[in-house]
C-alpha atoms as a PDB file:
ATOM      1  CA  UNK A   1     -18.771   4.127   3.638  1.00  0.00           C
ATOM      2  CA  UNK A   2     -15.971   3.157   5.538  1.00  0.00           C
ATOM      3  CA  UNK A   3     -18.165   1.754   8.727  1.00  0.00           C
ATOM      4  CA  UNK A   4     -20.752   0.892   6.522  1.00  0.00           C
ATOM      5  CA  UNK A   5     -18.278  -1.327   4.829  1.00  0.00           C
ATOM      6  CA  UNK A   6     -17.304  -2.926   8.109  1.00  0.00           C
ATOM      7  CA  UNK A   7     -20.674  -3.286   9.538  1.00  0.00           C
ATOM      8  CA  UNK A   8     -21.745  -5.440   6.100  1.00  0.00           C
ATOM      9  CA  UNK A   9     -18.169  -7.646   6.646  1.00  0.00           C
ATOM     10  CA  UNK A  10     -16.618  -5.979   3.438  1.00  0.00           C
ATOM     11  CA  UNK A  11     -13.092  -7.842   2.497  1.00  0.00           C
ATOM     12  CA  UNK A  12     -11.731  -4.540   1.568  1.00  0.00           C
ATOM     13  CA  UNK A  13     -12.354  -1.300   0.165  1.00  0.00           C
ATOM     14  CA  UNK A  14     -10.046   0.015  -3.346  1.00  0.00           C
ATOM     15  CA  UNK A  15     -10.446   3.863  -3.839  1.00  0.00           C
ATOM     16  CA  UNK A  16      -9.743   5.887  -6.841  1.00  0.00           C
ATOM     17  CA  UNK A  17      -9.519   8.477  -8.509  1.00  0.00           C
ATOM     18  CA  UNK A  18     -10.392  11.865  -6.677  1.00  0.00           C
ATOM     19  CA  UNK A  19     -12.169   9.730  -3.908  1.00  0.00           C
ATOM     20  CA  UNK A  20     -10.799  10.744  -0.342  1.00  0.00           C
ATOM     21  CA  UNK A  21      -8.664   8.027   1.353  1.00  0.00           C
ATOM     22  CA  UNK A  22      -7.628   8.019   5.246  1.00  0.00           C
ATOM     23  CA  UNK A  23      -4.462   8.918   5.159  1.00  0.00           C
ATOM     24  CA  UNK A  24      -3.133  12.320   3.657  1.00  0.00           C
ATOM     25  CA  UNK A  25      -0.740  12.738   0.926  1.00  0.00           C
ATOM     26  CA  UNK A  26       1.963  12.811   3.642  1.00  0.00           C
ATOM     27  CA  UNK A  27       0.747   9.353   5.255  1.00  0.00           C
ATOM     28  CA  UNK A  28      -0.977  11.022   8.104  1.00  0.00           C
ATOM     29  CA  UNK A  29      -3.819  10.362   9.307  1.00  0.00           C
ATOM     30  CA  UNK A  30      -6.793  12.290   8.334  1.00  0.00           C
ATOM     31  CA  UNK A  31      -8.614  13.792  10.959  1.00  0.00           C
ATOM     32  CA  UNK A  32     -12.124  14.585   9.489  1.00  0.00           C
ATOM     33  CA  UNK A  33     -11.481  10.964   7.475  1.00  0.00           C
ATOM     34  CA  UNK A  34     -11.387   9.310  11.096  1.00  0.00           C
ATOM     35  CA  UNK A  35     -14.020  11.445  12.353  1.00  0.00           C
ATOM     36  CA  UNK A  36     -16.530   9.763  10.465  1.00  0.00           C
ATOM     37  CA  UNK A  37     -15.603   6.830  10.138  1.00  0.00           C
ATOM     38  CA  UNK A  38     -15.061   6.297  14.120  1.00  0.00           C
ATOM     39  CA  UNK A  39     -11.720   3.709  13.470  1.00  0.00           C
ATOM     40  CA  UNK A  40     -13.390   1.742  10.453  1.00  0.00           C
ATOM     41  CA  UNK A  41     -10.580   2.652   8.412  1.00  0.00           C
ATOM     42  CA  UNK A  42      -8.673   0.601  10.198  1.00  0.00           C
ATOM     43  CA  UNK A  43     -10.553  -2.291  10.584  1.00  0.00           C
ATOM     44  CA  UNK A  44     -11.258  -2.150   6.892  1.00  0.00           C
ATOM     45  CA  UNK A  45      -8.102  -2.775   4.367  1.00  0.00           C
ATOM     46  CA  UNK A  46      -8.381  -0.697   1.706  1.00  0.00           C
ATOM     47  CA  UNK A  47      -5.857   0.514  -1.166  1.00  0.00           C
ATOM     48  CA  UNK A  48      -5.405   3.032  -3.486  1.00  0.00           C
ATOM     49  CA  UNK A  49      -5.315   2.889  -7.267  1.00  0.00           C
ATOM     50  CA  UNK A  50      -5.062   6.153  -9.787  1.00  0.00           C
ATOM     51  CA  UNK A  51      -7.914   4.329 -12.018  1.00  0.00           C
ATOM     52  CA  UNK A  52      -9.479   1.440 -11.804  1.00  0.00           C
ATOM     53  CA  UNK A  53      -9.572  -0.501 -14.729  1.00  0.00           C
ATOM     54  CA  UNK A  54      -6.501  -2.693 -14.253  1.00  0.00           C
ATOM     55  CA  UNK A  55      -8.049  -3.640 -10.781  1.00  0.00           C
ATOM     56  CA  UNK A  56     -11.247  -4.656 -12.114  1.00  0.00           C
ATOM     57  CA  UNK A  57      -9.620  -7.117 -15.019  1.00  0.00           C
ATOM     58  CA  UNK A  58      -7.504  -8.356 -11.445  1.00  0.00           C
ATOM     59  CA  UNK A  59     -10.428  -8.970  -9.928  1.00  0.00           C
ATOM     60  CA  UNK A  60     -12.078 -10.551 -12.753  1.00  0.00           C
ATOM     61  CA  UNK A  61      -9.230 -13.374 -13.022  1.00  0.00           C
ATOM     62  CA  UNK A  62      -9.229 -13.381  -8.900  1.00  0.00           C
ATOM     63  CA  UNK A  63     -12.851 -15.409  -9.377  1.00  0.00           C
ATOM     64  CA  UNK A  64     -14.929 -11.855  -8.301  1.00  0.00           C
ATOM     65  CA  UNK A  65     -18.344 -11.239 -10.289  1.00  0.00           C
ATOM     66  CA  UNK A  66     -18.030  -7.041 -10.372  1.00  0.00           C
ATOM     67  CA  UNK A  67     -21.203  -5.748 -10.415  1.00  0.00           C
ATOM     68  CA  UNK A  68     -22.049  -2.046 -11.087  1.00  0.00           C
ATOM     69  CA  UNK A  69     -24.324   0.035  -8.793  1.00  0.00           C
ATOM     70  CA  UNK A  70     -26.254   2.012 -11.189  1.00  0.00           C
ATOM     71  CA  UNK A  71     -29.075   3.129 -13.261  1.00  0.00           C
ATOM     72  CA  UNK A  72     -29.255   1.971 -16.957  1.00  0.00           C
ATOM     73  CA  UNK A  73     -31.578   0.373 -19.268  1.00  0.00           C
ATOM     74  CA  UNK A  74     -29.849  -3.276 -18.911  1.00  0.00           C
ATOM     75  CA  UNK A  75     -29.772  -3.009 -15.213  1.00  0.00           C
ATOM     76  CA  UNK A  76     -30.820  -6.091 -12.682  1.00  0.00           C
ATOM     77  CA  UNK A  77     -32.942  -5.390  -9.796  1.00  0.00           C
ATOM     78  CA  UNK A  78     -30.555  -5.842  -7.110  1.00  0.00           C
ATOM     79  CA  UNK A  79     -32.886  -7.679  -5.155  1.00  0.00           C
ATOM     80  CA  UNK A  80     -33.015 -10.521  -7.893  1.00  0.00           C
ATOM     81  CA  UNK A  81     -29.647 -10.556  -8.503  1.00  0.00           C
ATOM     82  CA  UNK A  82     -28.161 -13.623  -6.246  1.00  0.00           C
ATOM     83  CA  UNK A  83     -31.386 -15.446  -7.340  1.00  0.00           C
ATOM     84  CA  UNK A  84     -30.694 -14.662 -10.521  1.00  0.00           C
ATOM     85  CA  UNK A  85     -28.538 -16.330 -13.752  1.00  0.00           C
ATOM     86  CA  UNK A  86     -26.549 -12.684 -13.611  1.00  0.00           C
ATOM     87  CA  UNK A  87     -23.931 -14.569 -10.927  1.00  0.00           C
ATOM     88  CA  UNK A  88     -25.303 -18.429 -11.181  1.00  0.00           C
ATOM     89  CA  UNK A  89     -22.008 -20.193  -9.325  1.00  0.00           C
ATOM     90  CA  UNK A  90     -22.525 -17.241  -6.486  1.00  0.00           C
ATOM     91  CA  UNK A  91     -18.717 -15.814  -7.140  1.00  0.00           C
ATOM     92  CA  UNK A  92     -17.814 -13.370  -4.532  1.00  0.00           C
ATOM     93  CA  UNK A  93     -18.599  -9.708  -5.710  1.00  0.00           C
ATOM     94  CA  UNK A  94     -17.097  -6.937  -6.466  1.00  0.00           C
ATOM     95  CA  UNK A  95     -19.361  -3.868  -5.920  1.00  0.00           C
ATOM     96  CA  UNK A  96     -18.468  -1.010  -8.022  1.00  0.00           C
ATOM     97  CA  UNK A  97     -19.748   2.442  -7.113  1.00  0.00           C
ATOM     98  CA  UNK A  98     -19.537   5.613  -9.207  1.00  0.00           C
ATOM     99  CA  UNK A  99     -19.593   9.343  -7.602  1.00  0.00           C
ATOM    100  CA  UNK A 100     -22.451  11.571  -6.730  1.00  0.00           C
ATOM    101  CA  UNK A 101     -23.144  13.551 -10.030  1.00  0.00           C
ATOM    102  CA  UNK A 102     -22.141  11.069 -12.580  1.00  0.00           C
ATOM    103  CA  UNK A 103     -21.907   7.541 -11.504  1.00  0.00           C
ATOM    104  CA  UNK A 104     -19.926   4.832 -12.995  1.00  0.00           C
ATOM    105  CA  UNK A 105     -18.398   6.063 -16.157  1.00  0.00           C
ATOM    106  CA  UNK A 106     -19.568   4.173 -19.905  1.00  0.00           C
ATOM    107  CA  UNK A 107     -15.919   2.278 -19.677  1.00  0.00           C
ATOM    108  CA  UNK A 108     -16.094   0.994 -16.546  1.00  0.00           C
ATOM    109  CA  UNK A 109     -19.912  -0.224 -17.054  1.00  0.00           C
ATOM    110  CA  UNK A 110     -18.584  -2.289 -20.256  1.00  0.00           C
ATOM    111  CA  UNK A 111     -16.546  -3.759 -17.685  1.00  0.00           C
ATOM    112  CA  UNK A 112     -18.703  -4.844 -15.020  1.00  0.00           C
ATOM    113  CA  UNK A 113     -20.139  -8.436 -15.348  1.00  0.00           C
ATOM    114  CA  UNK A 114     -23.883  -7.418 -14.417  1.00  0.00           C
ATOM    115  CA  UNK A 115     -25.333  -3.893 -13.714  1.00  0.00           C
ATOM    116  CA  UNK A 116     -27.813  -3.872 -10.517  1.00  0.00           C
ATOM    117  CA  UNK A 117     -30.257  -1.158  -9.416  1.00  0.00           C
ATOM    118  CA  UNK A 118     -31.938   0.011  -6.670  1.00  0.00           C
ATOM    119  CA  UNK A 119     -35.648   0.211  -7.248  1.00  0.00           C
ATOM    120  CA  UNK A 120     -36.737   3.665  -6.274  1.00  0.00           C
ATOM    121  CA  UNK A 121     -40.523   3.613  -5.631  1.00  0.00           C
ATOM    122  CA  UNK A 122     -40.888   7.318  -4.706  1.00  0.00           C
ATOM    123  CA  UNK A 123     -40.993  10.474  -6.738  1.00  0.00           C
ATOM    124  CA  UNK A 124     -36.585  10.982  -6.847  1.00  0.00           C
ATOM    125  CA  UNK A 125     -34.640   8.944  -8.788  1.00  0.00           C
ATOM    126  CA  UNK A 126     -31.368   7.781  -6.787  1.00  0.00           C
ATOM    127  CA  UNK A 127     -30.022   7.896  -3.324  1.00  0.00           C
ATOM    128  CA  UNK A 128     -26.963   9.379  -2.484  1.00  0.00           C
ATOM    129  CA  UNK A 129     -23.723   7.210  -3.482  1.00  0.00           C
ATOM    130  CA  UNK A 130     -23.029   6.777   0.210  1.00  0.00           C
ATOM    131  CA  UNK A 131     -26.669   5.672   1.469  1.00  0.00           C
ATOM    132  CA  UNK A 132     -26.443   3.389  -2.112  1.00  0.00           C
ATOM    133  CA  UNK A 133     -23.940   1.604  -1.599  1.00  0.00           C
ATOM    134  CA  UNK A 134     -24.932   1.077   2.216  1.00  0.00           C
ATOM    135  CA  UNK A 135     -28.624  -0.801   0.664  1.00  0.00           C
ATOM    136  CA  UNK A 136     -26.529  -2.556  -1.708  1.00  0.00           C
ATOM    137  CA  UNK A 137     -23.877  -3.737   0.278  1.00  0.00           C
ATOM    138  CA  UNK A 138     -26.829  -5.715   2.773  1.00  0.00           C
ATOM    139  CA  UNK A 139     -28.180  -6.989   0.181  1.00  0.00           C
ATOM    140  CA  UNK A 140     -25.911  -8.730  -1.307  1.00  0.00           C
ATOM    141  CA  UNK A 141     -24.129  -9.616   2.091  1.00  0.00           C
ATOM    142  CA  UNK A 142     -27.901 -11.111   2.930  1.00  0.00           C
ATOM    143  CA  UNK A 143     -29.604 -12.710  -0.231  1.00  0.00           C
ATOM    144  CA  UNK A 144     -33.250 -13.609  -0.237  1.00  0.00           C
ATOM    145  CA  UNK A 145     -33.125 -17.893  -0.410  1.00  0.00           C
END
């Protein structure tokens, strides 16, 4: 996510909870971290925060619309959302991701200004969080006019 992050001009990437960060609980640098990410970690700021809900409420008064990546009955097609009324002054977003098996928890959801989805037109049901995020981070980086 790290490069993908780079490659879609990302301001900056905040990790939590179990999530994997570049640098190892001693401050060094992790080598499989770097591996794949081929030096995006350090073109991309990033931070660290145990759990994200005091971010998100940051964020929130910082002027960023934090939209949710995920599946759920009130969703927005993602591909309608900057033409949308879900962010009508165009505030910058905040894209919030969830993890592989369970996605963005209930609490965090009830936080998030606007849910957006990926349509999925073949037979499975979701992408992987990585390849996800990577769709919605070009969209929303290029909006349809």
């Amino acid at each position: 996510m790290f490069r993908t992050a780079d490659a879609a001009g990302v301001e900056k990437i905040i990790l939590s909870g179990y999530t994997p960060t570049p640098l190892d609980r001693f401050g060094r640098k992790r080598t499989d971290f770097a591996k794949v990410s081929l030096g995006a970690e350090d073109s991309v700021p990033w931070e660290y925060v145990e759990t994200p809900e005091a971010m998100l409420k940051s964020l929130q008064k910082a002027g960023y619309c934090i939209a949710a990546l995920e599946q759920a009955p009130n969703s927005v097609n993602i591909f309608d959302f900057q033409t949308s009324t879900h962010n009508p002054t165009h505030k910058p977003v905040a894209l919030l991701v969830g993890n592989e098996v369970d996605g963005v928890s209930p609490a965090l959801l009830a936080q998030a200004e606007v849910i957006v989805e990926i349509p999925m037109r073949g037979k499975k049901e979701s992408l992987n969080v990585s390849v996800a995020t990577g769709v919605a981070l070009f969209v929303l980086t290029h909006p349809r006019t």
